[in-house]
C-alpha atoms as a PDB file:
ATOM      1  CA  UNK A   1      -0.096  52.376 -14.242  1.00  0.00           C
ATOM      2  CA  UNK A   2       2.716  54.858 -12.435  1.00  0.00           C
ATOM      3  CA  UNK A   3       1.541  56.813  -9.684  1.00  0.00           C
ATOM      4  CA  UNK A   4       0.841  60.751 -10.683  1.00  0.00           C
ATOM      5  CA  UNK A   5       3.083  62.062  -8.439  1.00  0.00           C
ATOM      6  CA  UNK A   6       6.482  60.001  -7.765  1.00  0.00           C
ATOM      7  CA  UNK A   7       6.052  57.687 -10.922  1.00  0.00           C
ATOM      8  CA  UNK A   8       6.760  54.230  -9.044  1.00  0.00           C
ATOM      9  CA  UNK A   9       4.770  51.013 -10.429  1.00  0.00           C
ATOM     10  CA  UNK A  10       1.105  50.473  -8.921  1.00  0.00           C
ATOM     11  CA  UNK A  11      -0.336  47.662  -7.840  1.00  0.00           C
ATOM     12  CA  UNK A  12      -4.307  46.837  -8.819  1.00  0.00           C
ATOM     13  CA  UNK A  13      -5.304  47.760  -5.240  1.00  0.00           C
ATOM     14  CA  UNK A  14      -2.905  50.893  -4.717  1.00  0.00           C
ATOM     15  CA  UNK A  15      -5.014  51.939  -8.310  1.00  0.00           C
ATOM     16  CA  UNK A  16      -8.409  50.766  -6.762  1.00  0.00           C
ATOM     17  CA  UNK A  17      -7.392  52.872  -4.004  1.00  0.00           C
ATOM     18  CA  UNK A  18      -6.125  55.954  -5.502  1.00  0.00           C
ATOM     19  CA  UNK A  19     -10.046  55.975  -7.796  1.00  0.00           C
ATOM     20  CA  UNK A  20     -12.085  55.865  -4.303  1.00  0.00           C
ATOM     21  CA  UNK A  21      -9.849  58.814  -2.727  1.00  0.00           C
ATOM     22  CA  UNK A  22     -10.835  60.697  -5.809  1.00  0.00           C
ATOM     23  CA  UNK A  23     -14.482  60.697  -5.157  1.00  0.00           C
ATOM     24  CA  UNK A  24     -13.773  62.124  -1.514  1.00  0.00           C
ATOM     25  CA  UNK A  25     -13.730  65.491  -0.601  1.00  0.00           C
ATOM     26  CA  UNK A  26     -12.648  68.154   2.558  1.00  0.00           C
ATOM     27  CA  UNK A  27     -15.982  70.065   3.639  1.00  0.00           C
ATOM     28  CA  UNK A  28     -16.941  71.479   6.901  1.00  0.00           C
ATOM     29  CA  UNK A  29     -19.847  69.249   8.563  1.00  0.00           C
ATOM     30  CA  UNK A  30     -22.935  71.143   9.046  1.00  0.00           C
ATOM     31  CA  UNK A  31     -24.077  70.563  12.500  1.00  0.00           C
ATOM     32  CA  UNK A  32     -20.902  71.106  14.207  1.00  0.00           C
ATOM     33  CA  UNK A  33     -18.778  73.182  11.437  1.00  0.00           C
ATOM     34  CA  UNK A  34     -15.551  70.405  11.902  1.00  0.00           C
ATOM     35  CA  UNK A  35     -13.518  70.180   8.843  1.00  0.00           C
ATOM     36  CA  UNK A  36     -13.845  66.088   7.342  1.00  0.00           C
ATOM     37  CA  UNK A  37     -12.981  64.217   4.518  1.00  0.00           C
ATOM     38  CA  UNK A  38     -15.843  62.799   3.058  1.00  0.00           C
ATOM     39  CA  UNK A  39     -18.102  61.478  -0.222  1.00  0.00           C
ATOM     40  CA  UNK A  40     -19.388  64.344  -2.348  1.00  0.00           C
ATOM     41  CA  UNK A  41     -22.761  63.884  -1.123  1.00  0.00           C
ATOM     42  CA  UNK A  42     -22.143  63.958   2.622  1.00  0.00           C
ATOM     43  CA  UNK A  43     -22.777  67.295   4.636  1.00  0.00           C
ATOM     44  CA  UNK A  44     -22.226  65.603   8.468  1.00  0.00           C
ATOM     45  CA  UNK A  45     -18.824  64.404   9.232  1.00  0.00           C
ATOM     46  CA  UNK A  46     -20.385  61.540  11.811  1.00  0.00           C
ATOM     47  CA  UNK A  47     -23.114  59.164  12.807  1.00  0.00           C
ATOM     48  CA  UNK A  48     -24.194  61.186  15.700  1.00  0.00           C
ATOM     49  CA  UNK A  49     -24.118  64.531  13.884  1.00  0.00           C
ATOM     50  CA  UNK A  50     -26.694  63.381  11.377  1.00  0.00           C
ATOM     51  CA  UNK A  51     -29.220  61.992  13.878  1.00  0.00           C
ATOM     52  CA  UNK A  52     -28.520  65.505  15.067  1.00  0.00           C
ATOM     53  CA  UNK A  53     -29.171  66.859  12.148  1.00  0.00           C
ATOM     54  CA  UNK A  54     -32.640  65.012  11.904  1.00  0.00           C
ATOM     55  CA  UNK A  55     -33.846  65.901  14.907  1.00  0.00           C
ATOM     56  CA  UNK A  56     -33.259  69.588  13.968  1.00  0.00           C
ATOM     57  CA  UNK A  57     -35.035  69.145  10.455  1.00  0.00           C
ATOM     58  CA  UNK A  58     -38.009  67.123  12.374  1.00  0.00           C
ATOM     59  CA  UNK A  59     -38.299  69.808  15.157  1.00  0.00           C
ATOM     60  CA  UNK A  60     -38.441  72.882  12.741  1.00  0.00           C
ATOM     61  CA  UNK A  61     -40.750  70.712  10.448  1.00  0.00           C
ATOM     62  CA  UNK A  62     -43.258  70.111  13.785  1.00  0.00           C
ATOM     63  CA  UNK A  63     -43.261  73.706  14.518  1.00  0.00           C
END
């Protein structure tokens, strides 16, 4: 397979890893609004802004 762009020779892992970047994407996390590269499904670019993000959904469900 030849890379898309400069048409050199690739390797099974350069391949492998050229099909997992596809499935990422730039978004803007939505606790803290920080641009991040990240799988389609995510909406928090970290750990700590998703237990954020809980707490938030668990306070407003409480209420």
């Amino acid at each position: 397979m030849e890379c898309p762009y400069c048409k050199h020779t690739l390797t099974q892992s350069e391949v492998v890893s050229l099909l997992r970047s596809l499935d990422k994407a730039k978004k803007d996390c939505v606790v803290c609004h920080k641009p991040f590269v990240g799988s389609k499904s995510a909406k928090t670019c970290s750990s700590a802004c998703r237990s954020k993000a809980y707490r938030l959904r668990k306070s407003t469900r409480a209420s």
